[in-house]
C-alpha atoms as a PDB file:
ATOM      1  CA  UNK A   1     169.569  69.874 -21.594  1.00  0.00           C
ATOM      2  CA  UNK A   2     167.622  69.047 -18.264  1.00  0.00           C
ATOM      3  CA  UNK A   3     168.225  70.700 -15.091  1.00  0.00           C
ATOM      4  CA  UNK A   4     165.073  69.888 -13.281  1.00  0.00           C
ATOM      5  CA  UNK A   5     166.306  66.199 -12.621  1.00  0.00           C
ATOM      6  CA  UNK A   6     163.925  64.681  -9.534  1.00  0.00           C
ATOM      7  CA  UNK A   7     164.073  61.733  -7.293  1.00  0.00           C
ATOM      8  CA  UNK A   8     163.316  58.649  -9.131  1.00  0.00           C
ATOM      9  CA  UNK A   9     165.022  55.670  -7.040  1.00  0.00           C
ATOM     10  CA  UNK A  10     164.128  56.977  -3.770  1.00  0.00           C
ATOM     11  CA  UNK A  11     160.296  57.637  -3.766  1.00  0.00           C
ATOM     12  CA  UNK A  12     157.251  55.892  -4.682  1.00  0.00           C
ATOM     13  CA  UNK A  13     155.085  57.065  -7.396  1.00  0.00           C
ATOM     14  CA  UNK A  14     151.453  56.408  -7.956  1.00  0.00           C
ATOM     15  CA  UNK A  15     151.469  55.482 -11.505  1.00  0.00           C
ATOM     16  CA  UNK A  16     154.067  54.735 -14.530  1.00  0.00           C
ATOM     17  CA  UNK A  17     153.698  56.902 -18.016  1.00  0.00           C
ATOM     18  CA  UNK A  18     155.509  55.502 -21.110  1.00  0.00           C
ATOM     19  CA  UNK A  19     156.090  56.739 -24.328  1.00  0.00           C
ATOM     20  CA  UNK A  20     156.190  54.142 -26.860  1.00  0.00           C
ATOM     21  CA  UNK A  21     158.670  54.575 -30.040  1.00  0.00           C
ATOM     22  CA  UNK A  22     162.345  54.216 -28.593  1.00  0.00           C
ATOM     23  CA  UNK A  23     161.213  53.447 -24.513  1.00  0.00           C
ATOM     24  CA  UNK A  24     159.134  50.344 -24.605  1.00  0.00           C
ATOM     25  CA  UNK A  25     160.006  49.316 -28.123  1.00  0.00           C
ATOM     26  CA  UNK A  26     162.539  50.322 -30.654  1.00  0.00           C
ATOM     27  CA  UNK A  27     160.866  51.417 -34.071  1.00  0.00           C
ATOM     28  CA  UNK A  28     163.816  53.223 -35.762  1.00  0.00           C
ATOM     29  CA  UNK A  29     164.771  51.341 -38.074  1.00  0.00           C
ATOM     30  CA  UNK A  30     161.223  51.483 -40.057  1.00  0.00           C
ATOM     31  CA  UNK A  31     160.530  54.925 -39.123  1.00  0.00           C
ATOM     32  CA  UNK A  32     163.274  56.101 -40.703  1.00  0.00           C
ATOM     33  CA  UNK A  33     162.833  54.472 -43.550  1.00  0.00           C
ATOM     34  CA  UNK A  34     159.245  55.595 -44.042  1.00  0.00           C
ATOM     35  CA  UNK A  35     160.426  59.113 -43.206  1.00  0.00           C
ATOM     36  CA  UNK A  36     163.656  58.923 -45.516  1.00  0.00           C
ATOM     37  CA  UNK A  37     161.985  57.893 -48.325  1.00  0.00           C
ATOM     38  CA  UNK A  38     159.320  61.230 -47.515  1.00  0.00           C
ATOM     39  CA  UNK A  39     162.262  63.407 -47.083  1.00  0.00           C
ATOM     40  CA  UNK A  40     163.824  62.812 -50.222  1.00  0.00           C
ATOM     41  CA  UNK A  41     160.102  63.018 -52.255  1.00  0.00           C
ATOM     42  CA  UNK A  42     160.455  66.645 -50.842  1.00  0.00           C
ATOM     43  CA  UNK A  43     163.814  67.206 -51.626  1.00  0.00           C
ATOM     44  CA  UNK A  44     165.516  67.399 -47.788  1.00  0.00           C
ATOM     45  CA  UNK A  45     168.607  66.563 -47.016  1.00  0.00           C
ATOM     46  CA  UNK A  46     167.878  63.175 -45.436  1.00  0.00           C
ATOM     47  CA  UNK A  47     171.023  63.418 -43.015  1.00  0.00           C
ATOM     48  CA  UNK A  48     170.127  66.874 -41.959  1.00  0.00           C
ATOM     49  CA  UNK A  49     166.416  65.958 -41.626  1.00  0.00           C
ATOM     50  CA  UNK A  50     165.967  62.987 -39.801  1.00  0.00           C
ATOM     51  CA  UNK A  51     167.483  63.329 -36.151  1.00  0.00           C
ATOM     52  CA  UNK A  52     164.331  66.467 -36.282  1.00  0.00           C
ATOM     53  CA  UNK A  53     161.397  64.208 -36.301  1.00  0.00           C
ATOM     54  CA  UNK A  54     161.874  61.507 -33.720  1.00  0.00           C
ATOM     55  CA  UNK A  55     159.599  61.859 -30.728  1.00  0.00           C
ATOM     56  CA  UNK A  56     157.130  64.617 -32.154  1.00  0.00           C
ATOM     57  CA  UNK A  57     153.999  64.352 -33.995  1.00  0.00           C
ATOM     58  CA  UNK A  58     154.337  63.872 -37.616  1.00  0.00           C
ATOM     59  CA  UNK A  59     152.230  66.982 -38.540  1.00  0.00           C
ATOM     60  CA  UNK A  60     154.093  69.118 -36.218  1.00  0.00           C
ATOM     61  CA  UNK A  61     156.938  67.531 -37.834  1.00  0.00           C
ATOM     62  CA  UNK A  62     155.675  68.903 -41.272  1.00  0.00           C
ATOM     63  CA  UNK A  63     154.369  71.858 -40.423  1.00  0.00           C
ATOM     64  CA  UNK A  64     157.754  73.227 -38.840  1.00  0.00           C
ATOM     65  CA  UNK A  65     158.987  72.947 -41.581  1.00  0.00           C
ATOM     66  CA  UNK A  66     156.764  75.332 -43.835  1.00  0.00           C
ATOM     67  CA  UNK A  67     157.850  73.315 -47.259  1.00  0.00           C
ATOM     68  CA  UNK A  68     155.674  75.276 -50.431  1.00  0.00           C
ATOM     69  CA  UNK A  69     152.637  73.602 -51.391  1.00  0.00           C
ATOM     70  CA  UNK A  70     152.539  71.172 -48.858  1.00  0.00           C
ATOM     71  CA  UNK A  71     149.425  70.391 -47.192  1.00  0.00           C
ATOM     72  CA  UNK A  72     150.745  69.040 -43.406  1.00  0.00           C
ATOM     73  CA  UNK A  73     147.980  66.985 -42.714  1.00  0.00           C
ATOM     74  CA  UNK A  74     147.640  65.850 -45.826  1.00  0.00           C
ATOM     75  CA  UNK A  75     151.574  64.667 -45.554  1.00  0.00           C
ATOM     76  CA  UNK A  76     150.819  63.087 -41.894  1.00  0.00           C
ATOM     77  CA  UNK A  77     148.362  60.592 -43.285  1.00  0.00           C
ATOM     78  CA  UNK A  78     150.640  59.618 -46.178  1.00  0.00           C
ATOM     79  CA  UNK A  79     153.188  59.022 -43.905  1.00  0.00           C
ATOM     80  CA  UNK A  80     150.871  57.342 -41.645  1.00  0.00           C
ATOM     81  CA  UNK A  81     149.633  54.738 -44.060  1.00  0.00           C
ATOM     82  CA  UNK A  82     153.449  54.085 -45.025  1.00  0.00           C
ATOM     83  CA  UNK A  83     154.403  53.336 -41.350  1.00  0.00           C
ATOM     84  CA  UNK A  84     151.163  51.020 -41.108  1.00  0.00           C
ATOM     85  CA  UNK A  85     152.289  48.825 -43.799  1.00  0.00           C
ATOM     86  CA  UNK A  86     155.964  48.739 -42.312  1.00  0.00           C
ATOM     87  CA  UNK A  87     156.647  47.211 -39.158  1.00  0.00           C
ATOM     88  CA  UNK A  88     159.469  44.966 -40.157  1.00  0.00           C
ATOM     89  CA  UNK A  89     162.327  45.063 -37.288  1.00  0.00           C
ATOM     90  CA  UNK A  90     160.294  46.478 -34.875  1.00  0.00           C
ATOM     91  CA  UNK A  91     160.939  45.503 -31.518  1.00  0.00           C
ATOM     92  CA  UNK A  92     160.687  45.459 -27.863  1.00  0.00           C
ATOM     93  CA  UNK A  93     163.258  46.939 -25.622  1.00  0.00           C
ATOM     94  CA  UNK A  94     165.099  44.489 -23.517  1.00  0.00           C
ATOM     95  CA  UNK A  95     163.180  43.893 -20.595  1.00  0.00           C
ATOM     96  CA  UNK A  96     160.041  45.968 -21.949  1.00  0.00           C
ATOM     97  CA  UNK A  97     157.192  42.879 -22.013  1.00  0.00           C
ATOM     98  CA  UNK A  98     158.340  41.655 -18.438  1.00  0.00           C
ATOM     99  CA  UNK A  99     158.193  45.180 -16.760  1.00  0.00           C
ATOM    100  CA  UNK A 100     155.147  45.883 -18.258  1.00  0.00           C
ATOM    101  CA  UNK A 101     153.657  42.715 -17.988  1.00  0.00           C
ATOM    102  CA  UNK A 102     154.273  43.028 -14.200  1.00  0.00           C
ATOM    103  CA  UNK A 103     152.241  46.335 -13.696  1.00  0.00           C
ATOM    104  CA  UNK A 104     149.170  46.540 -12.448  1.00  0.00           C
ATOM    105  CA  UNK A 105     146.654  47.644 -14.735  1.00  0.00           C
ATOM    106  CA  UNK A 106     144.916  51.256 -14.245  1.00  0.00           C
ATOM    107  CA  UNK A 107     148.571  52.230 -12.601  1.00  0.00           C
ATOM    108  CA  UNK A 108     150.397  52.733 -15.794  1.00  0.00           C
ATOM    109  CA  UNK A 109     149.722  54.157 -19.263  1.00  0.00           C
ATOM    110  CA  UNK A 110     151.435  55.316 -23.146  1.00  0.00           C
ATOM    111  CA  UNK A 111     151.678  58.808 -23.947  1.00  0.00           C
ATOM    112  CA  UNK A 112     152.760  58.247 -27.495  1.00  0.00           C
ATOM    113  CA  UNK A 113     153.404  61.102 -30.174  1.00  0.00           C
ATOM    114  CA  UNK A 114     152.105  58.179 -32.808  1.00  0.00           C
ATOM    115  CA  UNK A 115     148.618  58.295 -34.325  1.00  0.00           C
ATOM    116  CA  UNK A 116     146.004  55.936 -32.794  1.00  0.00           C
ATOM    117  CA  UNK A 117     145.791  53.546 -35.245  1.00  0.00           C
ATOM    118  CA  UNK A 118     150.194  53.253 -35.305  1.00  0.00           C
ATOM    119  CA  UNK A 119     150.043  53.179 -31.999  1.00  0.00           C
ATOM    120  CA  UNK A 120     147.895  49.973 -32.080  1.00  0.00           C
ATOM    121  CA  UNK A 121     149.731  48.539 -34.752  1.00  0.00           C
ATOM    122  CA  UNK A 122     153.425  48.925 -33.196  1.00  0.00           C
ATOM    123  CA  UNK A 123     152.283  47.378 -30.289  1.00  0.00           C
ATOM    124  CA  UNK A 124     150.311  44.439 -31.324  1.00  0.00           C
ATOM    125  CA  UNK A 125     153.595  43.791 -33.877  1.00  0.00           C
ATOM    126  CA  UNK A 126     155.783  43.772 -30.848  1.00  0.00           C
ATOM    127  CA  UNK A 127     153.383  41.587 -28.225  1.00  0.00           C
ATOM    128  CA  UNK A 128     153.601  44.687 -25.926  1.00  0.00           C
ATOM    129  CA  UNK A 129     150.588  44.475 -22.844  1.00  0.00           C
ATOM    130  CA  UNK A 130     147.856  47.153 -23.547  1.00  0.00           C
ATOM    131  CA  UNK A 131     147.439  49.359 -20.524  1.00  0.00           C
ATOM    132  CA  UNK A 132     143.934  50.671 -20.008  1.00  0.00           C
ATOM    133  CA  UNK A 133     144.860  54.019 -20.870  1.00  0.00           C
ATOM    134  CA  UNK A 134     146.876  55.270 -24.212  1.00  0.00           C
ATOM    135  CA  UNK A 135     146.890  58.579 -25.123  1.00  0.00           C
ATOM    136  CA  UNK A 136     148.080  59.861 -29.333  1.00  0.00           C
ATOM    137  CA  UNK A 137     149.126  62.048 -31.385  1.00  0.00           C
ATOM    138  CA  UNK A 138     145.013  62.027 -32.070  1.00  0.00           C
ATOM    139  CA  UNK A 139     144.045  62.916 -28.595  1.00  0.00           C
ATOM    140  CA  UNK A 140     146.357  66.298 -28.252  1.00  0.00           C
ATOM    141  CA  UNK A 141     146.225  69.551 -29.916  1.00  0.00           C
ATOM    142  CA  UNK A 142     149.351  70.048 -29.057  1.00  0.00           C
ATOM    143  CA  UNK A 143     152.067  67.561 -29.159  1.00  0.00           C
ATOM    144  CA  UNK A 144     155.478  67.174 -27.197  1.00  0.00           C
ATOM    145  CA  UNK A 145     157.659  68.710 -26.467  1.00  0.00           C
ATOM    146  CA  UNK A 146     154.217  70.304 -24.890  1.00  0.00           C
ATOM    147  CA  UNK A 147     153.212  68.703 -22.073  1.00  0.00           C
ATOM    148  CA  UNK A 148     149.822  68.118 -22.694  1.00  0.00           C
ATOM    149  CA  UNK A 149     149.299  64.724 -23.135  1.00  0.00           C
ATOM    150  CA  UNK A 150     151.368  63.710 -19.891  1.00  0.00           C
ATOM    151  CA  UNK A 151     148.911  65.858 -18.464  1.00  0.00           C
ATOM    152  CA  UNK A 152     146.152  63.739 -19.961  1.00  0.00           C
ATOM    153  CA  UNK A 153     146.961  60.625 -19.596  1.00  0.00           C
ATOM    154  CA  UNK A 154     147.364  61.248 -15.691  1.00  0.00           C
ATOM    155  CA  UNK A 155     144.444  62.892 -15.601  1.00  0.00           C
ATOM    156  CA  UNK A 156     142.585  59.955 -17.059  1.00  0.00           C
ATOM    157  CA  UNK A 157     144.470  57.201 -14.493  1.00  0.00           C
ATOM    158  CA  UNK A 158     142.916  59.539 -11.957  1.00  0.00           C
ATOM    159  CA  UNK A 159     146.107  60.541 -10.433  1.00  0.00           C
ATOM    160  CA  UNK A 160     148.456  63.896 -10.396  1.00  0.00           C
ATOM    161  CA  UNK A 161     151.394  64.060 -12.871  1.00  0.00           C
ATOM    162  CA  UNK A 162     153.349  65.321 -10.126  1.00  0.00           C
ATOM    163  CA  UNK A 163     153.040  61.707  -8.618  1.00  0.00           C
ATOM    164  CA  UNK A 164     153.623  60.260 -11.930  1.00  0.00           C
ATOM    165  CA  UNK A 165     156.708  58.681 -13.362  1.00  0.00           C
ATOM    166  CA  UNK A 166     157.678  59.146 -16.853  1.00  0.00           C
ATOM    167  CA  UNK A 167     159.831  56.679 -18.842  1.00  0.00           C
ATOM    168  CA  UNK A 168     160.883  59.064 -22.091  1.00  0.00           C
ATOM    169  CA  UNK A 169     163.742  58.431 -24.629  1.00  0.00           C
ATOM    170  CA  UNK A 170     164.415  61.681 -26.700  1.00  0.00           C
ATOM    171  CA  UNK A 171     164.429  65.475 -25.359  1.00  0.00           C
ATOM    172  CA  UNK A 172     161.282  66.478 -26.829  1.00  0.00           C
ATOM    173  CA  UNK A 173     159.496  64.054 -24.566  1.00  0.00           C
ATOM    174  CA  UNK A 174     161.844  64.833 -21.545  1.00  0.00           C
ATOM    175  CA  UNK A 175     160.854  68.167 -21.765  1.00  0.00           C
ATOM    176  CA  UNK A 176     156.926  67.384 -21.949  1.00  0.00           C
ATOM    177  CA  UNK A 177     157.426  65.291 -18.850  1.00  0.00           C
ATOM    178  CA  UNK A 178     159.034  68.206 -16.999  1.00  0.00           C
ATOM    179  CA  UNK A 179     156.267  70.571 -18.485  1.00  0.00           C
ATOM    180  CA  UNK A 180     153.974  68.109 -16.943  1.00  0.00           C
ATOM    181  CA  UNK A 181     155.339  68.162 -13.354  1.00  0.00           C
ATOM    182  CA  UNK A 182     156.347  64.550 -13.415  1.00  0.00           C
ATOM    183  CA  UNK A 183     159.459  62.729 -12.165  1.00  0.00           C
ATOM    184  CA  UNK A 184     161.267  61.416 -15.526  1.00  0.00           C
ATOM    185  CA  UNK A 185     163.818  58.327 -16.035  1.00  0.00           C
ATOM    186  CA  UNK A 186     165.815  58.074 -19.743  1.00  0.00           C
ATOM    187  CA  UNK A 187     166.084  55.077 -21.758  1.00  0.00           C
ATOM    188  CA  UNK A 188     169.257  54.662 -23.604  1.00  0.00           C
ATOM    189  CA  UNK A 189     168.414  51.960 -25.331  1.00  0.00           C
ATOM    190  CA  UNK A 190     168.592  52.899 -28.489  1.00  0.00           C
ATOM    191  CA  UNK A 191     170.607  55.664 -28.139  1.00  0.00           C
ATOM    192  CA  UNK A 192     174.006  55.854 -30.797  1.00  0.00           C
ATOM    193  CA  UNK A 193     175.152  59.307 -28.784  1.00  0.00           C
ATOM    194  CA  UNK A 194     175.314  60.180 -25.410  1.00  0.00           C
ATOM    195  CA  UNK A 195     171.926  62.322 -24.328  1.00  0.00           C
ATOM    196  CA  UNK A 196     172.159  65.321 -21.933  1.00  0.00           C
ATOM    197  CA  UNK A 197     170.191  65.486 -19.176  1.00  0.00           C
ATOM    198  CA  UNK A 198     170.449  65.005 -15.085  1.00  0.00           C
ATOM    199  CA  UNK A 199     167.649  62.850 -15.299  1.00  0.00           C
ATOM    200  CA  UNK A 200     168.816  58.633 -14.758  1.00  0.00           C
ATOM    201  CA  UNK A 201     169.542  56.759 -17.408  1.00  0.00           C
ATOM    202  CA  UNK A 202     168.447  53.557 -18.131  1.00  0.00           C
ATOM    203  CA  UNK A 203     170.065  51.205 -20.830  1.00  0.00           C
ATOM    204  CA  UNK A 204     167.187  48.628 -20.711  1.00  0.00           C
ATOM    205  CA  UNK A 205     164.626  47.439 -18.347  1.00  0.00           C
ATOM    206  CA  UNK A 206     166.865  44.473 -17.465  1.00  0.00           C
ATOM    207  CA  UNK A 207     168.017  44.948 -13.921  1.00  0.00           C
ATOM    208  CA  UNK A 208     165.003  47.014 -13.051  1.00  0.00           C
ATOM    209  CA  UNK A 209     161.479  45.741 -11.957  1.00  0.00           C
ATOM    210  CA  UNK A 210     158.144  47.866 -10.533  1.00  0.00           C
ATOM    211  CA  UNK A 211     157.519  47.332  -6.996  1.00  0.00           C
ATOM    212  CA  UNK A 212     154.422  47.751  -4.537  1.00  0.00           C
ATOM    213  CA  UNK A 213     155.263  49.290  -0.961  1.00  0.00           C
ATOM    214  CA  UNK A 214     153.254  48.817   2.092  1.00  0.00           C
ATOM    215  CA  UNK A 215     150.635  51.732   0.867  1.00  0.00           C
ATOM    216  CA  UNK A 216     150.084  50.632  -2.436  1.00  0.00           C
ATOM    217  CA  UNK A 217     152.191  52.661  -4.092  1.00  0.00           C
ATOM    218  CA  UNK A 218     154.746  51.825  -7.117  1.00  0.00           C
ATOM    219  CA  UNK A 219     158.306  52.049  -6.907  1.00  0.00           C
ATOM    220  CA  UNK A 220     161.482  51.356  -9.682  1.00  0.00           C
ATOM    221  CA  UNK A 221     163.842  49.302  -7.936  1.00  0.00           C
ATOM    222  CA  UNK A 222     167.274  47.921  -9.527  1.00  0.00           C
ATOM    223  CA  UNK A 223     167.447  44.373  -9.559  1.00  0.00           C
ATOM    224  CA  UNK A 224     171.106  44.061 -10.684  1.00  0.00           C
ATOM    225  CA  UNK A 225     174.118  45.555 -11.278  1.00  0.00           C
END
């Protein structure tokens, strides 16, 4: 899928950019049950459906797919509320609290394709740090695969994408962080089927820490293995 692979291990990076649902915690079981149950109010073919919807906006979600009489936004917020009221099983990634947790604040951020309010809610449910800087679904008028909001949420760390380090988990956010110029690492983690890309892959953050060199600057070193 990727062919624009850059250094990850071998650099340093002036600031980390996350997105949330499947890289720092693992939502999938409730999502797709929220979405499932949506699917099959509008008649889809839940199989056929779901594997189209992770790591995009929900609207955009909707909108592609141009169902009669359906207002998108309308839709989103249904969904929305649903996924609000269902955070059972959510979870961190291995690893995810203690990586985080050893950041320095104003050098990392979450560039999630959730709404605001989701966004908040996932990650209070999972005990997840808050970095000073999360950019939504609410925040972009055009979600990923565009990369727009990698583009904003460096912007509003202060530093360049292009010296920016994405952590992504499904190809529509790859391809955002690309868009955006960054350097991009893939979790795995809750991957059921190998993902193609030249990017590295990473299974959890166990084995992996952040680092400061001598200028300042933050670097993903492997701990183990």
């Amino acid at each position: 899928m990727s062919s624009s692979a850059r250094p990850v291990f071998d650099r340093s990076f002036s600031a980390f950019l996350f997105d949330m649902d499947g890289t720092i915690i693992n939502s999938i079981p409730a999502t797709e049950r929220v979405w499932s149950n949506w699917a099959r109010k509008h008649g889809l073919d839940v199989a056929t459906f779901l594997p189209t919807m992770h790591g995009v906006r929900g609207i955009d979600t909707i909108t592609r797919l141009g169902l009669p009489g359906v207002d998108p936004l309308a839709e989103a917020k249904e969904v929305e509320r649903a996924e609000m009221e269902d955070v059972e099983g959510i979870v961190p990634i291995p690893g995810a609290i203690e990586f985080l947790s050893a950041l320095p604040m104003g050098r990392w951020g979450i560039v999630t394709s959730a709404p605001v309010a989701l966004a908040h809610r996932r990650l209070a449910a999972t005990g997840i740090p808050l970095p000073t800087v999360i950019v939504t679904a609410d925040d972009v008028t055009k979600g990923k695969p565009a990369p727009d909001g990698y583009i904003l949420g460096a912007k509003r760390l202060g530093f360049d994408p292009a010296d920016c380090l994405v952590f992504e988990d499904v190809p529509a956010g790859i391809l955002a962080g690309e868009g955006a110029g960054a350097h991009v690492a893939v979790m795995t983690a809750t991957h059921h089927h190998p993902i193609e890309t030249s990017h590295p892959l990473l299974n959890s953050y166990e084995g992996f820490a952040p680092e400061l060199d001598k200028d300042g600057k933050l670097r993903l070193v492997r701990t183990a293995g």
